[in-house]
C-alpha atoms as a PDB file:
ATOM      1  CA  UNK A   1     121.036  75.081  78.654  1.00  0.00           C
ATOM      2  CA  UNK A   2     117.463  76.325  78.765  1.00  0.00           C
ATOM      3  CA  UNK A   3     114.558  74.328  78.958  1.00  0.00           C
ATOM      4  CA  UNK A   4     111.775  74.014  76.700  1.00  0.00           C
ATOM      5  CA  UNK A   5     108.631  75.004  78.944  1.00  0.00           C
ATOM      6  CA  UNK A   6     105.173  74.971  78.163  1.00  0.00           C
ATOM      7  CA  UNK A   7     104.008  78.616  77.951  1.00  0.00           C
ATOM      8  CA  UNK A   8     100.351  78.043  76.385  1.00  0.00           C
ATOM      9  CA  UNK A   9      97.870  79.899  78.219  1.00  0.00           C
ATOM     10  CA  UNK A  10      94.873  77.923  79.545  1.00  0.00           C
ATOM     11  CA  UNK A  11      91.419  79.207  80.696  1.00  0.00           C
ATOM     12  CA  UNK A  12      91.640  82.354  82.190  1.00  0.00           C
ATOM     13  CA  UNK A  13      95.640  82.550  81.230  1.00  0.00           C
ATOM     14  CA  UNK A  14      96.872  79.857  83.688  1.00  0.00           C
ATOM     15  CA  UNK A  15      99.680  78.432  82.487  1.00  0.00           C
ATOM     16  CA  UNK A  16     100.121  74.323  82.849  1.00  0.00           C
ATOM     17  CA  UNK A  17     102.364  74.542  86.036  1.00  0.00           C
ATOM     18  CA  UNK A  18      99.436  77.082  87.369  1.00  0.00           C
ATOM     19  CA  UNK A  19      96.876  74.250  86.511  1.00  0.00           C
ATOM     20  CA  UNK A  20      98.896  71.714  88.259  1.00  0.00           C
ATOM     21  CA  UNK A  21      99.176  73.598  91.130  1.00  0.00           C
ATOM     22  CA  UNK A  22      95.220  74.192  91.590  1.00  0.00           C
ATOM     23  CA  UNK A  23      94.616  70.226  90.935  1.00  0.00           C
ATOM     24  CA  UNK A  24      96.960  69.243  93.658  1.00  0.00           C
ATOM     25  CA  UNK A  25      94.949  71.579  96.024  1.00  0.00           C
ATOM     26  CA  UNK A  26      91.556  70.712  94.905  1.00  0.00           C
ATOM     27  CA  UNK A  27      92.991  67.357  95.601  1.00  0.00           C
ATOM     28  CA  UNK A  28      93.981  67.980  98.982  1.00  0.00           C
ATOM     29  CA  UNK A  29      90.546  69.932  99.653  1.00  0.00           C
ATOM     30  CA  UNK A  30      88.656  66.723  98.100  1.00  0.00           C
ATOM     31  CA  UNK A  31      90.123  63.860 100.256  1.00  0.00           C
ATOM     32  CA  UNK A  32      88.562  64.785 102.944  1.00  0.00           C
ATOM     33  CA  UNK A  33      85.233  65.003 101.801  1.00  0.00           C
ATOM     34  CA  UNK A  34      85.290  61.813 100.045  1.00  0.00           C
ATOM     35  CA  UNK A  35      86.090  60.144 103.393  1.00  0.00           C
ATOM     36  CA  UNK A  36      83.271  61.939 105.065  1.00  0.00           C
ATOM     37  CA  UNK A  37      80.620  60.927 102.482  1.00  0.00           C
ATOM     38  CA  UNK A  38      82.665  57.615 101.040  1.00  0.00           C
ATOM     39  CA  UNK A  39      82.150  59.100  97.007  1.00  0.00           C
ATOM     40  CA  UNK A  40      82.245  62.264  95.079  1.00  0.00           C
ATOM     41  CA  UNK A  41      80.447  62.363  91.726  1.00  0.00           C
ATOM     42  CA  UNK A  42      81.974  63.579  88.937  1.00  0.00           C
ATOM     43  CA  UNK A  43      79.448  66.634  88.761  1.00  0.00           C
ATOM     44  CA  UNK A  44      80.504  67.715  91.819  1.00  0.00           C
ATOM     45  CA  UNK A  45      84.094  67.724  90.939  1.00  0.00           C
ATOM     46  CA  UNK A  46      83.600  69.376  88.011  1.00  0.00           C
ATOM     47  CA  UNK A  47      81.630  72.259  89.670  1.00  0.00           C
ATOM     48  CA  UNK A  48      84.472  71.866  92.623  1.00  0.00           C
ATOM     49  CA  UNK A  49      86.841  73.015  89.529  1.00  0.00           C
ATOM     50  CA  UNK A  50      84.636  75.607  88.010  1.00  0.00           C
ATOM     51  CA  UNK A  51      84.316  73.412  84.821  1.00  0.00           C
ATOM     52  CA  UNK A  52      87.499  74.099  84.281  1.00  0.00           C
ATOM     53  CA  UNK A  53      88.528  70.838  82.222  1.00  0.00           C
ATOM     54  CA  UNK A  54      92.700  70.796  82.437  1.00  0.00           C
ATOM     55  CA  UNK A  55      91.682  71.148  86.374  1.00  0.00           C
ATOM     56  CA  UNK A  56      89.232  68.310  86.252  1.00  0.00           C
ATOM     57  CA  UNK A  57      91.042  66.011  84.545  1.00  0.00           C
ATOM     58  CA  UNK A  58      94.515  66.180  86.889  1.00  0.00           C
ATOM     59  CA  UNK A  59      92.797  66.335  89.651  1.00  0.00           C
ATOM     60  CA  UNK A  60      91.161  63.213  89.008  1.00  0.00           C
ATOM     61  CA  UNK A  61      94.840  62.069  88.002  1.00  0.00           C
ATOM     62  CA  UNK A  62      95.839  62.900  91.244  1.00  0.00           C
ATOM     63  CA  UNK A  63      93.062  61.493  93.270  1.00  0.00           C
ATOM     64  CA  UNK A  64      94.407  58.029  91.233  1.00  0.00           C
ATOM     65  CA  UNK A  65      97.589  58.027  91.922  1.00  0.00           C
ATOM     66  CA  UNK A  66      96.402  58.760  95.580  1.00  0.00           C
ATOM     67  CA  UNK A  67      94.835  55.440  95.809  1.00  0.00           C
ATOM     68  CA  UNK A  68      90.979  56.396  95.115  1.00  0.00           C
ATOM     69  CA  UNK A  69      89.158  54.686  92.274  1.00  0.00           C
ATOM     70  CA  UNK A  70      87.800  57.276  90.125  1.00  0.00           C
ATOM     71  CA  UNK A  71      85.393  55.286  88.474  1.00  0.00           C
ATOM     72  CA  UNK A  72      84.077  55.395  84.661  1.00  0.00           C
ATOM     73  CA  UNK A  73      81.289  56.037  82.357  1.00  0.00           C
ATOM     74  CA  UNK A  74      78.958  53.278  83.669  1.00  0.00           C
ATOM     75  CA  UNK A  75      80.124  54.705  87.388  1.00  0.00           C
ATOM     76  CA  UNK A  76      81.101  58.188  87.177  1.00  0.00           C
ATOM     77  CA  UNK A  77      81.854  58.346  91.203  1.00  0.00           C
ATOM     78  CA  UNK A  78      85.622  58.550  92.930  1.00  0.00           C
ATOM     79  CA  UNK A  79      85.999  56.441  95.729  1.00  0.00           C
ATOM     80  CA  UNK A  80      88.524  54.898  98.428  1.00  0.00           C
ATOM     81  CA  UNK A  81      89.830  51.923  97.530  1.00  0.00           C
END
């Protein structure tokens, strides 16, 4: 049976799976950092991402389902819990 896929190009013609792919590694790339300095505003993510906003937002997905608190508007800053 095939499989319904989503084949919508993003920015720069990355497909979803493409996008997920660069999130997780931004992730990976970010944790560090965050312990180093103990937060990561959201400006720097999104410049970390190249404004890219499908990037931005699953990576700050990821970094909560890793445990970090990603703040909100009042506290736009991602930090271990």
């Amino acid at each position: 049976m095939d499989s319904c896929g989503r084949s919508t190009e993003y920015r720069h013609g990355k497909t979803y799976d493409e996008c997920k792919q660069l999130a997780e590694d931004f992730t990976t790339q970010l944790k560090p950092k965050i312990g180093e300095d103990g937060k990561l505003a959201w400006s720097v993510l999104l410049e970390t991402v190249n404004h890219d906003e499908l990037v931005y937002k699953l990576t700050l997905k990821y970094l909560r389902r890793d445990g970090y608190d990603i703040g909100n508007r009042e506290n736009p800053e991602i930090k271990k819990l």
